[in-house]
PDB file of N, CA and C in Angstrom:
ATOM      1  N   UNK A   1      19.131 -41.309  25.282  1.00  0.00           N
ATOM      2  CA  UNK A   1      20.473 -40.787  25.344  1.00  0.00           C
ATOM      3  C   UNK A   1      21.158 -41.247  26.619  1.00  0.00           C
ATOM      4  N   UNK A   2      20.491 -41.355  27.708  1.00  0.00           N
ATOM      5  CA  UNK A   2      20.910 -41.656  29.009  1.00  0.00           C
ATOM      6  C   UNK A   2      21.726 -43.090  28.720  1.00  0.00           C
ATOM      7  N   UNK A   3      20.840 -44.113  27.574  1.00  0.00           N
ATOM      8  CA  UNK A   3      21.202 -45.512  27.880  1.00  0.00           C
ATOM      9  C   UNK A   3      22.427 -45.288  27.207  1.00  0.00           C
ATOM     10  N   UNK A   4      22.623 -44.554  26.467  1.00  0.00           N
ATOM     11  CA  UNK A   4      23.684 -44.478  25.409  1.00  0.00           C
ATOM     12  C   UNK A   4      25.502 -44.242  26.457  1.00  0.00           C
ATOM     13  N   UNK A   5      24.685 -43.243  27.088  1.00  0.00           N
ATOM     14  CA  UNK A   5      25.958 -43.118  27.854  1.00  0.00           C
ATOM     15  C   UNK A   5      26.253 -43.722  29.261  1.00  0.00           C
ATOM     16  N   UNK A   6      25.365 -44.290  29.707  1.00  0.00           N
ATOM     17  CA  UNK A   6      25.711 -45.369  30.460  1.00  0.00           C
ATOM     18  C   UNK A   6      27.093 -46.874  29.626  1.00  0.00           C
ATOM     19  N   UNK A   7      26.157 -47.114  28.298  1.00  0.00           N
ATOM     20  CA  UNK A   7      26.990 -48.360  27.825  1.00  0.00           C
ATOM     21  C   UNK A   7      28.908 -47.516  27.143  1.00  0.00           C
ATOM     22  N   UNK A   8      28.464 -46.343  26.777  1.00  0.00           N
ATOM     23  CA  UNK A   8      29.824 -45.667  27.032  1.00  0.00           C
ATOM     24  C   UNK A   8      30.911 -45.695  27.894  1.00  0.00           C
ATOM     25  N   UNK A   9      30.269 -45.311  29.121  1.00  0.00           N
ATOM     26  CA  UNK A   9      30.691 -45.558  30.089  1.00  0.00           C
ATOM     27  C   UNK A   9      30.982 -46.671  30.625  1.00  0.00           C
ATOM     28  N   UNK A  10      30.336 -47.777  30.399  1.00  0.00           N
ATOM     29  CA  UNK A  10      30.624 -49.203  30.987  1.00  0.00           C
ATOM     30  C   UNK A  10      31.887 -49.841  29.719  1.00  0.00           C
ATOM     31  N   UNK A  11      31.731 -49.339  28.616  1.00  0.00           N
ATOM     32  CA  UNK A  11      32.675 -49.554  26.916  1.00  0.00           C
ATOM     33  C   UNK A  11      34.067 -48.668  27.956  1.00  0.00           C
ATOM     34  N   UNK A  12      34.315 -48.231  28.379  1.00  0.00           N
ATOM     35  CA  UNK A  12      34.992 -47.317  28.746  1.00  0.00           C
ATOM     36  C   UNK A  12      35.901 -47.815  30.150  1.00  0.00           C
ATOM     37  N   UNK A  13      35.109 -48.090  30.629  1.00  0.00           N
ATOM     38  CA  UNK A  13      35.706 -49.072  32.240  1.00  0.00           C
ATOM     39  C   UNK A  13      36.320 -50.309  31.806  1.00  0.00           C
ATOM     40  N   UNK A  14      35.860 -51.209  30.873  1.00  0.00           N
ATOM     41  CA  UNK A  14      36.146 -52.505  30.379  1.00  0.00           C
ATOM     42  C   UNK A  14      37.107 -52.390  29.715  1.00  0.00           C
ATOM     43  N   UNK A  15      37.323 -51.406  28.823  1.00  0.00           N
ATOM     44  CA  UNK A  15      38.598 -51.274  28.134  1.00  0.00           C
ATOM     45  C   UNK A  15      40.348 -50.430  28.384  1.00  0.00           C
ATOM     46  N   UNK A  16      39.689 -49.649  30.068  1.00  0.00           N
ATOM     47  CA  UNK A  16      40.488 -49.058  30.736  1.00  0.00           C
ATOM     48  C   UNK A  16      41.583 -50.336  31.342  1.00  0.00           C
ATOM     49  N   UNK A  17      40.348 -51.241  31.894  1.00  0.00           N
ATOM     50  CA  UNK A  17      40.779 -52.322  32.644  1.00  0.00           C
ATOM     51  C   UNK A  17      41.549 -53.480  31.985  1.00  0.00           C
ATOM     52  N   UNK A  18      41.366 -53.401  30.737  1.00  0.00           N
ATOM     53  CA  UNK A  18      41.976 -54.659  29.639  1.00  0.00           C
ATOM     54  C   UNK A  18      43.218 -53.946  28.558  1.00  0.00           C
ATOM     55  N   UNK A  19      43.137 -52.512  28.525  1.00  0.00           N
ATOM     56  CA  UNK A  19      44.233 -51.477  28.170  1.00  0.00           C
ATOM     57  C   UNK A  19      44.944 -50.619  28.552  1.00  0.00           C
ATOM     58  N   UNK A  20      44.586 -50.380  29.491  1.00  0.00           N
ATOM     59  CA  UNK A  20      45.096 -49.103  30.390  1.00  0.00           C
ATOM     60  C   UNK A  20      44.566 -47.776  29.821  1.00  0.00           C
ATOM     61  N   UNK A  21      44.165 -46.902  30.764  1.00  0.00           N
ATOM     62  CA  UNK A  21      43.977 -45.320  30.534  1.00  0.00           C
ATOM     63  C   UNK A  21      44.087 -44.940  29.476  1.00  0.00           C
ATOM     64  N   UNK A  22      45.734 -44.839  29.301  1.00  0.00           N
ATOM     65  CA  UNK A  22      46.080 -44.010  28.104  1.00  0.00           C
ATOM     66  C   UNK A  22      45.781 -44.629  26.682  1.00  0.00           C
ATOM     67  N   UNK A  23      45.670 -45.993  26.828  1.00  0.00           N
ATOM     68  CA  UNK A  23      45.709 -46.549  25.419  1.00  0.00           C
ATOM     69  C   UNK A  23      43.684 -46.437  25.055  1.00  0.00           C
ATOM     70  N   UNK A  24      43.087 -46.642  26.086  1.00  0.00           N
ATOM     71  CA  UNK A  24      41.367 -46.143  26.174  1.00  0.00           C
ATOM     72  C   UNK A  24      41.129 -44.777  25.438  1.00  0.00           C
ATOM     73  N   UNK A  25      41.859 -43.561  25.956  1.00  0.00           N
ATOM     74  CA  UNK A  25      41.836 -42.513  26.200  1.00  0.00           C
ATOM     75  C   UNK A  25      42.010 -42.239  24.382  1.00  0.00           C
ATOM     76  N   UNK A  26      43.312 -42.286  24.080  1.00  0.00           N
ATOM     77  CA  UNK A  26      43.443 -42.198  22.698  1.00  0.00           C
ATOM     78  C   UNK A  26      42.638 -42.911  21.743  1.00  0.00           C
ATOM     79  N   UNK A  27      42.093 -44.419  21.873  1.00  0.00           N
ATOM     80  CA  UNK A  27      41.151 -44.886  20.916  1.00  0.00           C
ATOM     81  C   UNK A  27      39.864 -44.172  21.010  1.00  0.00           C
ATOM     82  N   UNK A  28      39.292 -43.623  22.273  1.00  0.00           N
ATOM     83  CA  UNK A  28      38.294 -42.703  22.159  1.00  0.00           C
ATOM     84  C   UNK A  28      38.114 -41.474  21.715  1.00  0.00           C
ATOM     85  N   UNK A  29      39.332 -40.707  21.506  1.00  0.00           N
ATOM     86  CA  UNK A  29      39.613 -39.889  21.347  1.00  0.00           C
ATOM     87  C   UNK A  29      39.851 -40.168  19.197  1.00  0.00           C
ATOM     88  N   UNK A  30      40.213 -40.750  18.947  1.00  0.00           N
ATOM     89  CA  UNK A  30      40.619 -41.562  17.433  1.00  0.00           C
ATOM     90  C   UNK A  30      39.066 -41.661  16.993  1.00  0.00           C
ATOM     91  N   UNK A  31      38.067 -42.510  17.863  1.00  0.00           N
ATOM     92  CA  UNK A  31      36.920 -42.679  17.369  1.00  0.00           C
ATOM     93  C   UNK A  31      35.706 -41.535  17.455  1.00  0.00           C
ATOM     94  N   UNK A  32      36.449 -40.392  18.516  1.00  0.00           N
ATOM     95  CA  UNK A  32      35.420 -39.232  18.402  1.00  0.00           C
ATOM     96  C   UNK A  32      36.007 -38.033  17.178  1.00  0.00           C
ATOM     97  N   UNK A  33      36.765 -38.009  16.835  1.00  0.00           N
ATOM     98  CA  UNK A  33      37.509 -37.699  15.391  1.00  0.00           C
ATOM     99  C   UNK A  33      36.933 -37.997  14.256  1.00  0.00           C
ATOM    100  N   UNK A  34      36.811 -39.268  13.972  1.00  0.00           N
ATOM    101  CA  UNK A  34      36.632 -39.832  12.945  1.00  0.00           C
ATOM    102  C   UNK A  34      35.387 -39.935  12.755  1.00  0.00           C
ATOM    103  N   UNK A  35      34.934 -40.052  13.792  1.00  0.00           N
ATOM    104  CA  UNK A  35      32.898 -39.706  13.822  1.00  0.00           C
ATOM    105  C   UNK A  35      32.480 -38.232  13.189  1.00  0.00           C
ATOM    106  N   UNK A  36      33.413 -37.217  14.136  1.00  0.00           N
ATOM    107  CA  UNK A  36      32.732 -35.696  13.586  1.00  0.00           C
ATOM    108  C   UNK A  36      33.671 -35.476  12.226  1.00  0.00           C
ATOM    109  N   UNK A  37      34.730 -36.103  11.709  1.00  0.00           N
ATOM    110  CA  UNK A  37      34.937 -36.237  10.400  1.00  0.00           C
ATOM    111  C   UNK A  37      33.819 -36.959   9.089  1.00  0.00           C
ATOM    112  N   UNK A  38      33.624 -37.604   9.574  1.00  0.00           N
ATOM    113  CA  UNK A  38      32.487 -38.313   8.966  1.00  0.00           C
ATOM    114  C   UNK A  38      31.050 -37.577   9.235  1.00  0.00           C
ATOM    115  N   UNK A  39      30.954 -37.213   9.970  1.00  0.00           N
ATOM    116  CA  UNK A  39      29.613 -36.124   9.519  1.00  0.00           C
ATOM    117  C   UNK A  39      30.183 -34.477   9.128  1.00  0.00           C
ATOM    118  N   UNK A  40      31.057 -34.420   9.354  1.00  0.00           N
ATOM    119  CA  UNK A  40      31.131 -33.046   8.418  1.00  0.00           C
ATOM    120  C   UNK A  40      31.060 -33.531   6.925  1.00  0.00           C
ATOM    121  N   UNK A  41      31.655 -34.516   6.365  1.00  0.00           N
ATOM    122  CA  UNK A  41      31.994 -34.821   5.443  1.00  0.00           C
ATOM    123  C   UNK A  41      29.971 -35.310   4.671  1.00  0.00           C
ATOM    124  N   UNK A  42      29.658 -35.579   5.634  1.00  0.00           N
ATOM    125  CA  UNK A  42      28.205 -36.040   4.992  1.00  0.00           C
ATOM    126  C   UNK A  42      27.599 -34.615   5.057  1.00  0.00           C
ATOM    127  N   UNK A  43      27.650 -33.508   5.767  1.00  0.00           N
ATOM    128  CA  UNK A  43      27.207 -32.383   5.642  1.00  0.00           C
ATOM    129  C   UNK A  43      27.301 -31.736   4.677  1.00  0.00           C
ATOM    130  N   UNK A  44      29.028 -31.968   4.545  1.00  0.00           N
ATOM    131  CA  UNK A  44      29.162 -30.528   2.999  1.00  0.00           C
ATOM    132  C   UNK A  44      28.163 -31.551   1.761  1.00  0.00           C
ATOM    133  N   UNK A  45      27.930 -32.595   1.777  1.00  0.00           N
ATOM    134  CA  UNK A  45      27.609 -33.308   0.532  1.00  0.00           C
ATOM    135  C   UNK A  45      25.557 -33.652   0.826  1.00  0.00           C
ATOM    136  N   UNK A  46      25.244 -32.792   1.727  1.00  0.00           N
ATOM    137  CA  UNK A  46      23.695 -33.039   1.821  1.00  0.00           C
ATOM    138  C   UNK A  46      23.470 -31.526   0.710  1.00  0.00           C
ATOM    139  N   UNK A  47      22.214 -31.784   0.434  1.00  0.00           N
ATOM    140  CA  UNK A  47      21.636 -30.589  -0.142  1.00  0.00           C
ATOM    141  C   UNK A  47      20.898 -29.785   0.729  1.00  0.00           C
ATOM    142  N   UNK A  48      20.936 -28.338   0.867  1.00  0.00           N
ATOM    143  CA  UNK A  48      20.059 -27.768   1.648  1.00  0.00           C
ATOM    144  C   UNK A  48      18.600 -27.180   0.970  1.00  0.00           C
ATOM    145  N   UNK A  49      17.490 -26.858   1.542  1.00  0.00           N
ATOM    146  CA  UNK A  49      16.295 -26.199   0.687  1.00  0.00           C
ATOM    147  C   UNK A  49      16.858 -25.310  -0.037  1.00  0.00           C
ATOM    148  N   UNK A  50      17.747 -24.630   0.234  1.00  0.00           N
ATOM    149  CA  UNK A  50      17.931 -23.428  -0.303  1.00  0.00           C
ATOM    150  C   UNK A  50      18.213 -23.844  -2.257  1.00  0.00           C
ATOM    151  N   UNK A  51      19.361 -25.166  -1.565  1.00  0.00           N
ATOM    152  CA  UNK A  51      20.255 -25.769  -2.644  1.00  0.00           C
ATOM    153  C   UNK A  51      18.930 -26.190  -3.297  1.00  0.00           C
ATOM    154  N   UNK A  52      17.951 -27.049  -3.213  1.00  0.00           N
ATOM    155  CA  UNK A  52      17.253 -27.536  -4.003  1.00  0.00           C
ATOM    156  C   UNK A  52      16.034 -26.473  -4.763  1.00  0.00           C
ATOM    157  N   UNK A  53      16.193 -25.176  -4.125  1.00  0.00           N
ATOM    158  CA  UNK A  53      15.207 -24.170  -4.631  1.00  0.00           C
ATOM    159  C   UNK A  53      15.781 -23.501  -5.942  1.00  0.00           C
ATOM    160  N   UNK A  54      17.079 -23.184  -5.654  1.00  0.00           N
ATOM    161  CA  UNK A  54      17.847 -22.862  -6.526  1.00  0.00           C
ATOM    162  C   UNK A  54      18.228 -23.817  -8.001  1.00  0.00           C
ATOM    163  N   UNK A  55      18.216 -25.229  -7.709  1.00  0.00           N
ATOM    164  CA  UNK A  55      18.185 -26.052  -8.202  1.00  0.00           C
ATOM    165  C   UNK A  55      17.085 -26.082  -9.177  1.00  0.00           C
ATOM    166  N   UNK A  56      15.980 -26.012  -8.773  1.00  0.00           N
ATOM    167  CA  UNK A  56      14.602 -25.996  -9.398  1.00  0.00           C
ATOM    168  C   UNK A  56      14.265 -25.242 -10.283  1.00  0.00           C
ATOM    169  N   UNK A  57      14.845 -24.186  -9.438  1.00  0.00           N
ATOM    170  CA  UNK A  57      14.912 -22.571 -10.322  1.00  0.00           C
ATOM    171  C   UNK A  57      16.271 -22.900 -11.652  1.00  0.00           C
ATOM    172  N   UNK A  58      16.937 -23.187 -11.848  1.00  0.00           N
ATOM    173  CA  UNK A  58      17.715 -23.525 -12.647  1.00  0.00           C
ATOM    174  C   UNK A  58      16.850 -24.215 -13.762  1.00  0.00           C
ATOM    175  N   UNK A  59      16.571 -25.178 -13.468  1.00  0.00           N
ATOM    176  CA  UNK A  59      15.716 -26.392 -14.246  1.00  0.00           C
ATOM    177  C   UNK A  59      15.023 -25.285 -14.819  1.00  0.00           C
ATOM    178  N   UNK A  60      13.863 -24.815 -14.383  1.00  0.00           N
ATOM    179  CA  UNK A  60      12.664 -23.912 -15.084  1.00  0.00           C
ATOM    180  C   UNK A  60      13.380 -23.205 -16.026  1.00  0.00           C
ATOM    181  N   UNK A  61      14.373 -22.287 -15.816  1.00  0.00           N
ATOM    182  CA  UNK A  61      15.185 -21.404 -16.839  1.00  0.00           C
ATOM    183  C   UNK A  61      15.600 -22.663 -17.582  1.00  0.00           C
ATOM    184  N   UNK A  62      16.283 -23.218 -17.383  1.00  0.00           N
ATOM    185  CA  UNK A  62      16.553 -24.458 -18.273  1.00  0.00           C
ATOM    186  C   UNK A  62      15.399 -24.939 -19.638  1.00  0.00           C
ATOM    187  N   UNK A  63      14.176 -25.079 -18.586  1.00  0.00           N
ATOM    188  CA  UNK A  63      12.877 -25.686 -19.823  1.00  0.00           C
ATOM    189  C   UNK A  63      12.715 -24.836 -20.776  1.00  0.00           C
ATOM    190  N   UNK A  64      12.543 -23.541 -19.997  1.00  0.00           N
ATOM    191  CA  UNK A  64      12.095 -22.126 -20.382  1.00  0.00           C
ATOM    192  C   UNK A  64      13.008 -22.624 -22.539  1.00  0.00           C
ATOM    193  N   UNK A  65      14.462 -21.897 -21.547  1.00  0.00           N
ATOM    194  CA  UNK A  65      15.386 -21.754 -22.810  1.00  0.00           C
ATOM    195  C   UNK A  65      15.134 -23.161 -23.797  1.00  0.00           C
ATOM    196  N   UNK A  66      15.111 -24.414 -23.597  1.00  0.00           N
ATOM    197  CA  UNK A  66      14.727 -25.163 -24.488  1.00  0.00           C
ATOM    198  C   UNK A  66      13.174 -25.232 -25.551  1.00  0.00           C
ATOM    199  N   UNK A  67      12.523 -24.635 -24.752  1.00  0.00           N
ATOM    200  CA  UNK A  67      10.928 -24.536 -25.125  1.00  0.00           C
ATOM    201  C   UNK A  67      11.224 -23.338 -26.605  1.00  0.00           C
ATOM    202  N   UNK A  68      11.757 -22.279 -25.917  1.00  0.00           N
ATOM    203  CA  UNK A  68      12.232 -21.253 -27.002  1.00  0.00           C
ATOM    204  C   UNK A  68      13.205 -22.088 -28.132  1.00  0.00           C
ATOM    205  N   UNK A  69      13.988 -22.612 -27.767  1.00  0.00           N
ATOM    206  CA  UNK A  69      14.944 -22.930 -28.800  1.00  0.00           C
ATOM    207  C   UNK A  69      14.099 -24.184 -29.625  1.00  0.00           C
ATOM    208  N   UNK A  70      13.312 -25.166 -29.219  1.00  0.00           N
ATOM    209  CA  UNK A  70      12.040 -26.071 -29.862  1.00  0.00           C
ATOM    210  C   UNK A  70      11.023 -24.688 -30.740  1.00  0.00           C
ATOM    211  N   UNK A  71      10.635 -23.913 -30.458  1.00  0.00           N
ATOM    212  CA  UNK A  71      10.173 -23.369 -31.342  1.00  0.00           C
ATOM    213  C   UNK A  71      10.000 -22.627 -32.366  1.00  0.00           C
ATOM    214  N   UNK A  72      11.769 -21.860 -31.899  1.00  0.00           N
ATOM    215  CA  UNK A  72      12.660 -21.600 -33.204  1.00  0.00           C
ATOM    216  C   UNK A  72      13.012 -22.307 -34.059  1.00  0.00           C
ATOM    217  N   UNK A  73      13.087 -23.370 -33.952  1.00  0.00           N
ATOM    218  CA  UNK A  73      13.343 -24.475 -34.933  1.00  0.00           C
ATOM    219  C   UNK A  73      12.282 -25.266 -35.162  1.00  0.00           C
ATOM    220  N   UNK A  74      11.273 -25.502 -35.085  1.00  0.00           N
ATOM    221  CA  UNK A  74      10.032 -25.359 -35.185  1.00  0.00           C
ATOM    222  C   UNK A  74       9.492 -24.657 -36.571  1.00  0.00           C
ATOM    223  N   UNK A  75       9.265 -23.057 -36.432  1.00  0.00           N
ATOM    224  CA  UNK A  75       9.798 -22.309 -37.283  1.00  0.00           C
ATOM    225  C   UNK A  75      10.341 -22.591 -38.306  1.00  0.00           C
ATOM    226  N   UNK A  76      11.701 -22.429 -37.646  1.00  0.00           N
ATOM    227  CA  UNK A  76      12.773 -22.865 -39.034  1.00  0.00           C
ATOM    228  C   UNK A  76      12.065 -24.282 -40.069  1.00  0.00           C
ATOM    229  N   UNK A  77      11.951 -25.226 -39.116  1.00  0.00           N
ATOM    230  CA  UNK A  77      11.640 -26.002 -40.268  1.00  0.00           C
ATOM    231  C   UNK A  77      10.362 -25.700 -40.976  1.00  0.00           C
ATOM    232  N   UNK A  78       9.358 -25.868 -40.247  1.00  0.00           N
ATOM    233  CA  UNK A  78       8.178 -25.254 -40.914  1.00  0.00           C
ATOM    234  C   UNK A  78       8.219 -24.124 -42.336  1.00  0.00           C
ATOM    235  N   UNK A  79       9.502 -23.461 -42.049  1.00  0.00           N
ATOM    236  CA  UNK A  79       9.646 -22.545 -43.396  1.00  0.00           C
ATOM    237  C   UNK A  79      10.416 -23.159 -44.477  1.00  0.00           C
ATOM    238  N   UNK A  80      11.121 -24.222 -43.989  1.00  0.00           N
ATOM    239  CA  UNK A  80      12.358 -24.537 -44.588  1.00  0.00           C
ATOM    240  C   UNK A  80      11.117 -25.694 -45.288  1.00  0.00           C
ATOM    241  N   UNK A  81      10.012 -26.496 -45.014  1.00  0.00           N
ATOM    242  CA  UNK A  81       9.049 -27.487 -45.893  1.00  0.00           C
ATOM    243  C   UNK A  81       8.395 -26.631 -46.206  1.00  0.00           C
ATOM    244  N   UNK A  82       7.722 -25.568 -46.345  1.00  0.00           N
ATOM    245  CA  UNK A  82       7.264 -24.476 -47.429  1.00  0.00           C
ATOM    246  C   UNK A  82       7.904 -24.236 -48.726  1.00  0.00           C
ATOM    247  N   UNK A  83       9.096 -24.081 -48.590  1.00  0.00           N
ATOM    248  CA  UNK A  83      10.114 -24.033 -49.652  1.00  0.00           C
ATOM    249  C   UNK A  83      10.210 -24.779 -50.302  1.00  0.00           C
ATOM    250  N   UNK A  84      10.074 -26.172 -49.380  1.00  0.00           N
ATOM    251  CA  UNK A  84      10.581 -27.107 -50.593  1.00  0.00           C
ATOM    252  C   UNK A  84       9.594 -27.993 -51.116  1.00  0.00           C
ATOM    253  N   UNK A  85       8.027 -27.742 -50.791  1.00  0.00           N
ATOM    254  CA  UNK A  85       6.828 -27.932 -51.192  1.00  0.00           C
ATOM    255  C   UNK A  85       6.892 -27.020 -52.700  1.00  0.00           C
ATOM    256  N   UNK A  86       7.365 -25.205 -52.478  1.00  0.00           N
ATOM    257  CA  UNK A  86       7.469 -24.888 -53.432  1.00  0.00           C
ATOM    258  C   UNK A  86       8.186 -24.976 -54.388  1.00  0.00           C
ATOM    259  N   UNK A  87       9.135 -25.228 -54.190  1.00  0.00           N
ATOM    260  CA  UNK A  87      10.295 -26.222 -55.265  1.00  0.00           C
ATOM    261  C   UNK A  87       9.905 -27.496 -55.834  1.00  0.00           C
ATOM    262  N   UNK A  88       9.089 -28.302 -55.114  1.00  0.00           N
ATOM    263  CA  UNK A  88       8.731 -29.534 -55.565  1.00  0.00           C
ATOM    264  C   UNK A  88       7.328 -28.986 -56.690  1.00  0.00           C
ATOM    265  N   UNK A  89       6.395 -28.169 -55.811  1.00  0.00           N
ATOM    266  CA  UNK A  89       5.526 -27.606 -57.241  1.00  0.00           C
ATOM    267  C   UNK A  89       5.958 -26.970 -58.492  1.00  0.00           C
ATOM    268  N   UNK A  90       7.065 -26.395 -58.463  1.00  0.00           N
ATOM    269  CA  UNK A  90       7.587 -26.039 -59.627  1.00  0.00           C
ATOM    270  C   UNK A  90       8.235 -27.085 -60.234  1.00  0.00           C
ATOM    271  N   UNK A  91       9.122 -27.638 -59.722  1.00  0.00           N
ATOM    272  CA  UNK A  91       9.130 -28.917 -60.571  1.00  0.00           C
ATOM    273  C   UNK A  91       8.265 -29.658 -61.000  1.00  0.00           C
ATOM    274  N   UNK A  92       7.578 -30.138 -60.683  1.00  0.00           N
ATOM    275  CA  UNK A  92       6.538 -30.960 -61.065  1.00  0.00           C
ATOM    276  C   UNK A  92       5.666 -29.709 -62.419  1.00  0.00           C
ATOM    277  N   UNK A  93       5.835 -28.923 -62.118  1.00  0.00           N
ATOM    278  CA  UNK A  93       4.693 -28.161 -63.340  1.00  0.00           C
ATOM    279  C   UNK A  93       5.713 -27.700 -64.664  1.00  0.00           C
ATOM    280  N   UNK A  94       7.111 -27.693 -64.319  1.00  0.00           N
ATOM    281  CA  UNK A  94       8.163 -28.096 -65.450  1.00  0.00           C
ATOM    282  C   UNK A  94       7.487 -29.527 -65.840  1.00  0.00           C
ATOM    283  N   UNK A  95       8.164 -30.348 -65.214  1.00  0.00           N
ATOM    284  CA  UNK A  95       7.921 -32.233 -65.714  1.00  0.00           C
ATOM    285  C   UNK A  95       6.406 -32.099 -66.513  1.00  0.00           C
ATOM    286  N   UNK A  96       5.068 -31.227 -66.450  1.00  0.00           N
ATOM    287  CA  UNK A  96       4.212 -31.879 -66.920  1.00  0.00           C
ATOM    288  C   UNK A  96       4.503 -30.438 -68.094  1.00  0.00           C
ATOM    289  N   UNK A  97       4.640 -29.259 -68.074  1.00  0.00           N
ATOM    290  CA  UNK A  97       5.042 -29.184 -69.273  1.00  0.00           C
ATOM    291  C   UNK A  97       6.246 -29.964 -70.700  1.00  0.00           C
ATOM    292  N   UNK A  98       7.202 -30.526 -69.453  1.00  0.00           N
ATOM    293  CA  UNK A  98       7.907 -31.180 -70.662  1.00  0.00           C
ATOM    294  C   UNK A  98       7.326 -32.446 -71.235  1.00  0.00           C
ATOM    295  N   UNK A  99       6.733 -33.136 -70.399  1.00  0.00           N
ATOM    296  CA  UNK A  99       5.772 -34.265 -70.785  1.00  0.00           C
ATOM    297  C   UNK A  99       4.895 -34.251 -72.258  1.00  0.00           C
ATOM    298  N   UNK A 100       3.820 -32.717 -71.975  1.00  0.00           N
ATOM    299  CA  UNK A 100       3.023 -32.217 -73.041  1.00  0.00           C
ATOM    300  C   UNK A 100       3.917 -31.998 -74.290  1.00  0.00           C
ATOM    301  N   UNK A 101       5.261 -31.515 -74.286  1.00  0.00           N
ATOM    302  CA  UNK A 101       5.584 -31.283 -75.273  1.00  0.00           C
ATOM    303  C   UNK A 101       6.375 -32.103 -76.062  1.00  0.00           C
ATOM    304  N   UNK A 102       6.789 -33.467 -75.461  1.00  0.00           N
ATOM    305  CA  UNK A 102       7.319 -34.485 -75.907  1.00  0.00           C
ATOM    306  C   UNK A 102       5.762 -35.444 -76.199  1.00  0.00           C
ATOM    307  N   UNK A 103       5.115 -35.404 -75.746  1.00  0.00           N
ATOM    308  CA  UNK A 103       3.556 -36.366 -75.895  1.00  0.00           C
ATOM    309  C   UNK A 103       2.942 -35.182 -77.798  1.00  0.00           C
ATOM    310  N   UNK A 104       3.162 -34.059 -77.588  1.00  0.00           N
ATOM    311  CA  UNK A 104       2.748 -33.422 -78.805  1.00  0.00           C
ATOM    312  C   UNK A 104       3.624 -33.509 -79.763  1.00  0.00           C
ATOM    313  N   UNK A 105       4.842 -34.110 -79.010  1.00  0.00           N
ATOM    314  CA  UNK A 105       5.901 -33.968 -80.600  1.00  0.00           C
ATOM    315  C   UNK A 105       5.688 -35.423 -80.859  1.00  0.00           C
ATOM    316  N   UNK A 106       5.394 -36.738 -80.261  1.00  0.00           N
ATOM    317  CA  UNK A 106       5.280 -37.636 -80.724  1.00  0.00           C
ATOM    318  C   UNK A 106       3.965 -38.385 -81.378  1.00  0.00           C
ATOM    319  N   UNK A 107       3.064 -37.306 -80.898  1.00  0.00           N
ATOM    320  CA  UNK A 107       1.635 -37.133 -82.183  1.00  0.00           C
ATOM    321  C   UNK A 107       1.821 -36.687 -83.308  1.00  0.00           C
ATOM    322  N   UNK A 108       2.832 -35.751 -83.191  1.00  0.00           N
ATOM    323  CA  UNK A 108       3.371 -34.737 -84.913  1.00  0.00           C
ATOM    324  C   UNK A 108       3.624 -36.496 -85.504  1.00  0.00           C
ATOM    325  N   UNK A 109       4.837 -36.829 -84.767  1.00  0.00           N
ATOM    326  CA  UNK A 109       5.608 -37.395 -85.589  1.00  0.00           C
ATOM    327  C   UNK A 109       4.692 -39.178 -86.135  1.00  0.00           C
ATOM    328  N   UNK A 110       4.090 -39.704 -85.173  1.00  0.00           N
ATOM    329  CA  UNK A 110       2.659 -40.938 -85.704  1.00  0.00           C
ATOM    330  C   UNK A 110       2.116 -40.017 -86.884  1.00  0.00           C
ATOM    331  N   UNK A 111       1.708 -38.628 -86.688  1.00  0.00           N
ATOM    332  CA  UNK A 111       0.607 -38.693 -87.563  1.00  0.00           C
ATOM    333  C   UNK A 111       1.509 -38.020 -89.332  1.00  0.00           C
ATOM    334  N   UNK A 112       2.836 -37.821 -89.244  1.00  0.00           N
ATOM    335  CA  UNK A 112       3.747 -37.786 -90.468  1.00  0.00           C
ATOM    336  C   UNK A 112       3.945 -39.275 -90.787  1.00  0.00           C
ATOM    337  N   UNK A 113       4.300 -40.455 -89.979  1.00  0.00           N
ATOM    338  CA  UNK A 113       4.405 -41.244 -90.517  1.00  0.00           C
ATOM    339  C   UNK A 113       2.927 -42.205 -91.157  1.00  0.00           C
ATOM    340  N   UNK A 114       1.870 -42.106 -90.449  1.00  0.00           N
ATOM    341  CA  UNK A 114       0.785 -42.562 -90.873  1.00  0.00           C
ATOM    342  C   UNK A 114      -0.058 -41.692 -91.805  1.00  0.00           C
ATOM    343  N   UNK A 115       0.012 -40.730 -92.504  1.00  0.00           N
ATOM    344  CA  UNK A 115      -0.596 -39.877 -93.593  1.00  0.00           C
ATOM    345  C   UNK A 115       0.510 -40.801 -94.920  1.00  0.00           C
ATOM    346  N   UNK A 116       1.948 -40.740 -94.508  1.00  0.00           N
ATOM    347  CA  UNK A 116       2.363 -41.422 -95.834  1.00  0.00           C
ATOM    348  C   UNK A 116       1.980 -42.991 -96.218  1.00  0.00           C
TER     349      UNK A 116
END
């Protein structure tokens, strides 16, 4: 820190001497402004632990509620292909009754035409 403000100080003499006082005075004054503007400005926009605990904690409620809502629907479907397993077995045991009874009506009808 010492070296720092030594070359300040020497930044400071050199430009007194090549600007005068007042015109030194105000650019230092312009550039110590714009410095603690620029870190406030990086401050409000850092995250603090607090911010990232809270953050975290968000997320978890976050998984939480998705995990629930994946297994409600989950669920849901799981009931919703039960159904239509049982719909598809009933159909299918229609189709093989109508099968049998079109396969028996077309034995009636070979064995009327082959007796004459």
């Amino acid at each position: 820190m010492g070296s720092e403000a030594r070359e300040t100080a020497r930044l400071y003499t050199l430009l007194t001497d090549k600007l005068g006082s007042d015109t030194t005075e105000a650019m230092f004054k312009y550039i110590d402004n714009k410095t603690v503007q620029s870190v406030e400005a990086t401050i409000k926009t850092l995250a603090t632990k607090q911010d990232l605990l809270v953050m975290r904690n968000d997320i978890q409620i976050m998984r939480e509620d998705i995990h629930k809502e994946f297994v409600d629907v989950k669920k849901e479907l799981n009931h919703e292909i039960t159904s239509v397993r049982k719909e598809i077995g009933n159909s299918v045991k229609w189709m093989f009754i109508f099968w049998i009874g079109q396969v028996g009506a077309m034995l009636g009808i070979l064995l009327l035409f082959f007796k004459r």
